[in-house]
Protein backbone atom coordinates (compact mmCIF):
# COMPACT_ATOMS: atom_id res chain seq x y z
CA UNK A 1 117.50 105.92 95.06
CA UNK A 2 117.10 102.41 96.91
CA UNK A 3 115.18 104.08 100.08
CA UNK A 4 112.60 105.86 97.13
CA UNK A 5 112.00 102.95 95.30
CA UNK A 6 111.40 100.86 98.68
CA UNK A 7 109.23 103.43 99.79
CA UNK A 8 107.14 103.63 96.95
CA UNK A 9 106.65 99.87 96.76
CA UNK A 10 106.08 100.28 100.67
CA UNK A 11 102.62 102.47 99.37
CA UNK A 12 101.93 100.47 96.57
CA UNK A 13 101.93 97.49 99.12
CA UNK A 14 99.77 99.14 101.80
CA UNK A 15 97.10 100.79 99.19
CA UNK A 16 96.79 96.93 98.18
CA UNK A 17 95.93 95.86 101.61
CA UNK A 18 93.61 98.25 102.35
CA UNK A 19 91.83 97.77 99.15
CA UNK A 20 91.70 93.89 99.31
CA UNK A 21 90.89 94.37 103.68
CA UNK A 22 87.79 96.56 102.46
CA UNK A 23 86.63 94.17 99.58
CA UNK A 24 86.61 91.40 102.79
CA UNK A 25 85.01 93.92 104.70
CA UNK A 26 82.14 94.67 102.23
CA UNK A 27 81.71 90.83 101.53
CA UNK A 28 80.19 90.16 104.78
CA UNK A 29 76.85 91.13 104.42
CA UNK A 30 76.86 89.92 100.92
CA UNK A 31 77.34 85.71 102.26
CA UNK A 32 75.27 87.06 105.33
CA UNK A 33 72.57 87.45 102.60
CA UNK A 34 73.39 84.46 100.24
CA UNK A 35 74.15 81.94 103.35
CA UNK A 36 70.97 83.61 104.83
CA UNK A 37 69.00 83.08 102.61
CA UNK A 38 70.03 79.35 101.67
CA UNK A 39 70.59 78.05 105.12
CA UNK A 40 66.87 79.94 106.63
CA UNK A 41 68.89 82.14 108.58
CA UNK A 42 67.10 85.57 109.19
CA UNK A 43 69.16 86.66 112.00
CA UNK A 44 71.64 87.00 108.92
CA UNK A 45 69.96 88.77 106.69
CA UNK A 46 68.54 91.33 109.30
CA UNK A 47 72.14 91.96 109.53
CA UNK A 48 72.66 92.07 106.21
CA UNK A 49 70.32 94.56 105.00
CA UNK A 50 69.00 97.78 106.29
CA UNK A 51 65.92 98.00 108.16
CA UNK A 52 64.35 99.94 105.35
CA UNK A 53 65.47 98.17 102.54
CA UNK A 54 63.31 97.26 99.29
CA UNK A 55 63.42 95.02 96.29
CA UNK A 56 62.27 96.30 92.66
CA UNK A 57 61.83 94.01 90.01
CA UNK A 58 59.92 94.31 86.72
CA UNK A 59 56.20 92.63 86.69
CA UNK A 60 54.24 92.84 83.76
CA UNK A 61 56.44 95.25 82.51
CA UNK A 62 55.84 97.72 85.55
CA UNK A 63 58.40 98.04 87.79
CA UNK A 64 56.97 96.37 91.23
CA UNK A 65 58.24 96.68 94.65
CA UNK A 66 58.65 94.15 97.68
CA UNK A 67 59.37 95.37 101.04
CA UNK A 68 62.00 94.27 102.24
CA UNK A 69 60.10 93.46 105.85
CA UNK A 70 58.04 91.25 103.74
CA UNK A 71 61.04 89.31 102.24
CA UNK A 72 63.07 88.92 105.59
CA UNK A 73 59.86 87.55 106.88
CA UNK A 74 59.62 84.63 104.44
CA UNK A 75 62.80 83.27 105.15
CA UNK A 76 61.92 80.87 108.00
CA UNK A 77 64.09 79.54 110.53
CA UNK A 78 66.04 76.33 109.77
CA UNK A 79 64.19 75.70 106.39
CA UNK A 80 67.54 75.08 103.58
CA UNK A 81 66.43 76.17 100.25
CA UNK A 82 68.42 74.77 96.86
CA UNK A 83 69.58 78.45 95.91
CA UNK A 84 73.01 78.41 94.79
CA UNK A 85 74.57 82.34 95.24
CA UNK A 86 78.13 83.49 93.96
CA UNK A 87 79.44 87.34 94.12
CA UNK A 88 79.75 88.36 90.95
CA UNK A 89 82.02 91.49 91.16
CA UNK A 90 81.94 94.14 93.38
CA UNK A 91 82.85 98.37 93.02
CA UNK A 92 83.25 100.77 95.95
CA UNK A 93 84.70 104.09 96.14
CA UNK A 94 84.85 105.47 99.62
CA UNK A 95 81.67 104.53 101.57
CA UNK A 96 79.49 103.72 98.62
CA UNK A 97 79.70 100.37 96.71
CA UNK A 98 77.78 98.48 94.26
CA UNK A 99 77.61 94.21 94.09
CA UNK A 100 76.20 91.78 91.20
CA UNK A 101 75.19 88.69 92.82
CA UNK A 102 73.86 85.50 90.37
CA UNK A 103 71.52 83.09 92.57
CA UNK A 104 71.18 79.62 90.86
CA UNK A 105 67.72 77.99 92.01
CA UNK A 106 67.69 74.82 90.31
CA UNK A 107 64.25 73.84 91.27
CA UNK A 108 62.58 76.45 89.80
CA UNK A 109 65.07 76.64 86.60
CA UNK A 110 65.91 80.19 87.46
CA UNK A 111 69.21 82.04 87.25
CA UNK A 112 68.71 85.45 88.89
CA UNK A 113 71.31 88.10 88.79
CA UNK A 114 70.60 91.22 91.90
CA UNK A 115 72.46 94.07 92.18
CA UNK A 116 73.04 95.63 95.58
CA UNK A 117 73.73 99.18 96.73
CA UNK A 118 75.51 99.22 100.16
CA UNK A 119 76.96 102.34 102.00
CA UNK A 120 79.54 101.73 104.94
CA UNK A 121 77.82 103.56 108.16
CA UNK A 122 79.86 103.57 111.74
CA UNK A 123 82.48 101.32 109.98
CA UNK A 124 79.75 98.47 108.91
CA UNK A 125 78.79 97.74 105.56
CA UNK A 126 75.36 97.43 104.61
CA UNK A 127 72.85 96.45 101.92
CA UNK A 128 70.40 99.41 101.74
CA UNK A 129 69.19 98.54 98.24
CA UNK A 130 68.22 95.57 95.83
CA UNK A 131 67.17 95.15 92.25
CA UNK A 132 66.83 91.71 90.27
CA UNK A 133 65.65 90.16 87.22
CA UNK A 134 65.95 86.32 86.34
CA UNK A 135 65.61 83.89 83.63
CA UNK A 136 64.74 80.53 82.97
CA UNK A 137 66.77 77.97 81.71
C-alpha cells in the first residue's frame, strides 16, 4: 500500500514539473517580446515572433492589420520606451498555447491587453500570432 501511494505521488510530482518546466519554457519569448520591446531590443523580438507574424486590431471599427515586418522594424536599437508589460495568464495543451499580456504605457495613458497564439516547433516556442485592443485611462 506504502510503495502505491509513493508511486502515485511520485507521478503527481513529475506531471507538476513538467507542467511548471513548460510554462518557463513558453515564457521566453513572451519577456523576449515585452523586454524587447521596452529595452529597443529587436534581436529579441525577431526571436520572439515568427517571421510571418501579424497584428490585428480594430480601426474605425474594421478590423486592420500590421505586418509584423513593419512592427519589428520600428523598434530601434537602444531606444527604452516607458511600456510597462506583465503576463497575464497563459494556456497550452500540447504544442499549442494561448497568452494575455497587459502593456502599461504611461505616456500615452494607454493600458493595452494582446493576446498571443504560439505553437512549440523543433522544441522552441514561438509567437506566430497577435491581437490587441487598448484603452485610455
Amino acid at each position: 500500500m506504502k510503495t502505491k501511494i509513493f508511486t502515485i505521488l511520485l507521478l503527481v510530482m513529475s506531471i507538476q514539473l513538467a507542467a511548471q518546466s513548460e510554462l518557463e519554457e513558453i515564457k521566453k519569448p513572451l519577456m523576449d517580446y515585452i523586454e524587447g520591446t521596452a529595452n529597443g531590443e529587436p534581436e529579441r523580438l525577431k526571436r520572439a515572433f515568427h517571421p510571418d507574424f501579424n497584428l490585428y486590431h480594430i480601426k474605425n471599427d474594421s478590423i486592420a492589420v500590421w505586418s509584423g515586418k513593419d512592427y519589428v522594424g520600428n523598434i530601434k536599437p537602444g531606444r527604452k520606451s516607458n511600456r510597462i508589460g506583465k503576463i497575464v495568464s497563459i494556456d497550452y495543451e500540447g504544442n499549442a498555447a494561448t497568452a494575455k499580456i497587459e502593456i502599461d504605457m504611461p505616456n500615452s495613458k494607454r493600458l493595452y491587453t494582446d493576446y498571443l497564439l504560439l505553437l512549440k516547433e523543433r522544441g522552441e516556442w514561438i509567437i506566430i500570432h497577435k491581437s490587441f485592443s487598448y484603452k485610455s485611462y
